[in-house]
N, C-alpha and C. Protein backbone atom coordinates (compact mmCIF):
# COMPACT_ATOMS: atom_id res chain seq x y z
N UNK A 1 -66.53 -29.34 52.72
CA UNK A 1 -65.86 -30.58 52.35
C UNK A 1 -66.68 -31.26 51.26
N UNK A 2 -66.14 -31.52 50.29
CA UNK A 2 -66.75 -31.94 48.96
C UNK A 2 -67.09 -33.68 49.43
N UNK A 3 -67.20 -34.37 48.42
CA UNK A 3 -67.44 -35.97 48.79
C UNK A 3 -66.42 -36.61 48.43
N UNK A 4 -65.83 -36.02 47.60
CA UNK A 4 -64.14 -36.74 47.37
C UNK A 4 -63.35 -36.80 48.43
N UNK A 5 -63.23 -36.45 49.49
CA UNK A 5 -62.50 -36.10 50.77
C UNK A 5 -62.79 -37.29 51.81
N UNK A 6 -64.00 -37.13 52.20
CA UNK A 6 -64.49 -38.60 52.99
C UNK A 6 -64.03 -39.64 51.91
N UNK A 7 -63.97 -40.32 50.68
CA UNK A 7 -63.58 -41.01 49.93
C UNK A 7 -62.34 -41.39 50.43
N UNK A 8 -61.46 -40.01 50.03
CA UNK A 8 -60.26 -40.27 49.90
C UNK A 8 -59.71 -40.82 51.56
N UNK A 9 -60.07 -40.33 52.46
CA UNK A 9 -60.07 -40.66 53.69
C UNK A 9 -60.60 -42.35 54.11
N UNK A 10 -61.67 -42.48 53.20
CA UNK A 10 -62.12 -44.25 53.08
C UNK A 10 -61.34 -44.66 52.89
N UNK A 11 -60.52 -44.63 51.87
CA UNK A 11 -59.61 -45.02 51.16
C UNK A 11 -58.11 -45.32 51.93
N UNK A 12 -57.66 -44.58 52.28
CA UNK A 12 -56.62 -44.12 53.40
C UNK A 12 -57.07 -45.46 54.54
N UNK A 13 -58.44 -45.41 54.99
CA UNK A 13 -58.04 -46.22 55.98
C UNK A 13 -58.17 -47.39 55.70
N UNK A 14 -58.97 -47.76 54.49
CA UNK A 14 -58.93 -49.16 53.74
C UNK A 14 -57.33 -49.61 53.47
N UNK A 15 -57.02 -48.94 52.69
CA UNK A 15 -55.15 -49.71 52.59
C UNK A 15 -54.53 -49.95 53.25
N UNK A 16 -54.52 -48.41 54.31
CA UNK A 16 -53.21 -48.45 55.04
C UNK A 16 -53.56 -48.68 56.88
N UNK A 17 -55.06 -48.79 57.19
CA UNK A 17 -55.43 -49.22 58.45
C UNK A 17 -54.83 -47.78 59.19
N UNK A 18 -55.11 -46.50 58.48
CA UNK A 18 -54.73 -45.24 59.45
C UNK A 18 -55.88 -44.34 59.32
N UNK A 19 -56.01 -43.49 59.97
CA UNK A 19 -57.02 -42.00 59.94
C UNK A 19 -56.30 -41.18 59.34
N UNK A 20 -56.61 -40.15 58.81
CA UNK A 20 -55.98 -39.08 58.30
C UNK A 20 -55.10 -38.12 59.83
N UNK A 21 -54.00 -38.25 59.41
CA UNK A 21 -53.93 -37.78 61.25
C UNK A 21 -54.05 -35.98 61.49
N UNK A 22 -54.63 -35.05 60.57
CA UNK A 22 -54.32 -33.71 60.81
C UNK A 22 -54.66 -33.46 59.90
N UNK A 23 -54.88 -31.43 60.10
CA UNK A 23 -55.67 -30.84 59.41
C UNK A 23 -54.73 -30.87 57.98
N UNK A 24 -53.46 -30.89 57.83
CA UNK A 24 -52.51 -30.62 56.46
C UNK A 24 -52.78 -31.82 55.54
N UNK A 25 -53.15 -33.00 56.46
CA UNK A 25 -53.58 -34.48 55.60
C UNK A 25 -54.78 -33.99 54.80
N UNK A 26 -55.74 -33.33 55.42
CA UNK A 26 -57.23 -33.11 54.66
C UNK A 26 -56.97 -31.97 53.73
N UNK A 27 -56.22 -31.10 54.10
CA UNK A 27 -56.25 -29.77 52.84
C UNK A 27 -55.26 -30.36 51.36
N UNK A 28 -54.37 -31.41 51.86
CA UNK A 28 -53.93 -32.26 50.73
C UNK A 28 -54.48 -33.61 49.88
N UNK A 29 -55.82 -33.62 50.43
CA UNK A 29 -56.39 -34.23 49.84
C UNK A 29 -57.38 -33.47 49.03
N UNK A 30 -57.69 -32.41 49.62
CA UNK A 30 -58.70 -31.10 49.30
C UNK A 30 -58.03 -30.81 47.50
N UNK A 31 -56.57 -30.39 47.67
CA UNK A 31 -55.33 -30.56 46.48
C UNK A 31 -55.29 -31.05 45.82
N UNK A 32 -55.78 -32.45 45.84
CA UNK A 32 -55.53 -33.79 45.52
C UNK A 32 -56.92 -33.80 44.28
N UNK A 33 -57.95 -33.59 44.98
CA UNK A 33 -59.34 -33.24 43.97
C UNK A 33 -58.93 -32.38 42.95
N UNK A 34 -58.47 -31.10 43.41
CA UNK A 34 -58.40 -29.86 42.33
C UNK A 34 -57.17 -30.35 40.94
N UNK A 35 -56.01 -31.56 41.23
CA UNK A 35 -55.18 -31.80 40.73
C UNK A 35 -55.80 -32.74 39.95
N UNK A 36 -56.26 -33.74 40.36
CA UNK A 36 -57.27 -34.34 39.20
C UNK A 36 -57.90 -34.22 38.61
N UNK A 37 -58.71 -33.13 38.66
CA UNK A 37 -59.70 -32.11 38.35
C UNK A 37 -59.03 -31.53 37.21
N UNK A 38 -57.71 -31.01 36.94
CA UNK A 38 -57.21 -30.12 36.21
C UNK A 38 -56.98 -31.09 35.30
N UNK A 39 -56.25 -32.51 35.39
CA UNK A 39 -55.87 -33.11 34.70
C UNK A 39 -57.02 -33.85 33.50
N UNK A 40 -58.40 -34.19 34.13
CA UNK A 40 -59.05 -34.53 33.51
C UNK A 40 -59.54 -33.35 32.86
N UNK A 41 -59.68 -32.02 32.98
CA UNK A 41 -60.08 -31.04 31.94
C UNK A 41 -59.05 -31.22 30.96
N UNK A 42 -57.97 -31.66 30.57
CA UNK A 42 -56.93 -31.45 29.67
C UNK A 42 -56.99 -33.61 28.67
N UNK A 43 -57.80 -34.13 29.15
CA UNK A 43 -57.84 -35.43 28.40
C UNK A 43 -58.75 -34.86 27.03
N UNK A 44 -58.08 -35.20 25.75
CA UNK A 44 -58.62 -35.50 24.94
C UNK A 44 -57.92 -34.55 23.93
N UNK A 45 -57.18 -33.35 24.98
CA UNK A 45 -56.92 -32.08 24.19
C UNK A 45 -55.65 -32.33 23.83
N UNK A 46 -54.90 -33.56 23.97
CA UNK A 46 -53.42 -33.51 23.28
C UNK A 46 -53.42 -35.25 22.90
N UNK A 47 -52.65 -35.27 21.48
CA UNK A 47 -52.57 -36.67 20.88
C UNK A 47 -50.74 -37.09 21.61
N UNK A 48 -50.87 -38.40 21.59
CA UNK A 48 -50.02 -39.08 21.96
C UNK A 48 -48.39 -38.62 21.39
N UNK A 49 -48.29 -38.38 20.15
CA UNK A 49 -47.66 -37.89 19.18
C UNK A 49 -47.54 -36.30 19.43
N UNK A 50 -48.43 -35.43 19.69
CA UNK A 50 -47.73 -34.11 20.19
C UNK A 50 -46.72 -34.27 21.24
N UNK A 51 -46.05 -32.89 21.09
CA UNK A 51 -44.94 -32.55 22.65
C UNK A 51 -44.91 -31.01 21.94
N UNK A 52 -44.43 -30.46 23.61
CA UNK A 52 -44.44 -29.01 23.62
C UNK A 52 -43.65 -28.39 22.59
N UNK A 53 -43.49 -27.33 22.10
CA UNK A 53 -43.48 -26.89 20.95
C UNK A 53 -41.60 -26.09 20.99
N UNK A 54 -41.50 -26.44 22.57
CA UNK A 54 -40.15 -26.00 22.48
C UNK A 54 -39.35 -27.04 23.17
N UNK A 55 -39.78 -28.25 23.04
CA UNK A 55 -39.11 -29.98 23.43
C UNK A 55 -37.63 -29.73 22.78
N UNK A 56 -37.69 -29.72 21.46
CA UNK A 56 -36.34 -29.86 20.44
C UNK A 56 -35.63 -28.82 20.84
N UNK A 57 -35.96 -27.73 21.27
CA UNK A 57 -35.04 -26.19 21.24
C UNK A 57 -34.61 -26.71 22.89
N UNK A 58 -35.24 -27.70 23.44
CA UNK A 58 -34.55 -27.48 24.92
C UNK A 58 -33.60 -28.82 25.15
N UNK A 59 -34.12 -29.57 23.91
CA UNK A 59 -33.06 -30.82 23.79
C UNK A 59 -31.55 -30.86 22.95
N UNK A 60 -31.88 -29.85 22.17
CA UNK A 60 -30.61 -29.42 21.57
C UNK A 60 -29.85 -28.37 22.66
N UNK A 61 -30.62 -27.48 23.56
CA UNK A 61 -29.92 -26.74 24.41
C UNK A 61 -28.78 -27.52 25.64
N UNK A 62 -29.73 -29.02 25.67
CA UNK A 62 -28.70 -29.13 26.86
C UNK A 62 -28.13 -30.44 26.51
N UNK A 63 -27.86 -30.61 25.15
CA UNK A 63 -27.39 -31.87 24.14
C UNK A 63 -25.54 -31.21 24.74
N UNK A 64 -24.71 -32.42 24.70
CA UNK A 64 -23.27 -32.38 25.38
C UNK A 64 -22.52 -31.64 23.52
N UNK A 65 -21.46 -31.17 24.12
CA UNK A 65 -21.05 -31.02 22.77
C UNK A 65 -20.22 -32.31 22.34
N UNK A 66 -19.74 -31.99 20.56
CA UNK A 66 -19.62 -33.36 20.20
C UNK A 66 -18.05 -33.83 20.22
């Protein structure tokens, strides 16, 4: 168990006045690290102004006809 886990569990009972009630609560918080984790490896690497490179080809795909 990393230290983000007891955190996130602090946390949990700070707001909401509960325990984590079960083992699926802790492996989704376990989730919860690796998902943030991914997200902050990807800050810095795209400007506000990019979008995926096939945005337009999928906005014209499901554009109504005229």
């Amino acid at each position: 168990m990393s230290a983000f886990e007891p955190s996130v569990e602090a946390m949990i009972k700070l707001w909401h006045g509960i325990d984590p009630p079960n083992d699926p609560a802790r492996r989704l918080a376990a989730e919860l690290e690796q998902t943030i984790a991914a997200f902050e490896a990807l800050r810095g690497t795209l400007a506000f102004e990019d979008e995926p490179s096939g945005f337009e080809v999928a906005l014209q795909a499901t554009k109504e006809p005229a």
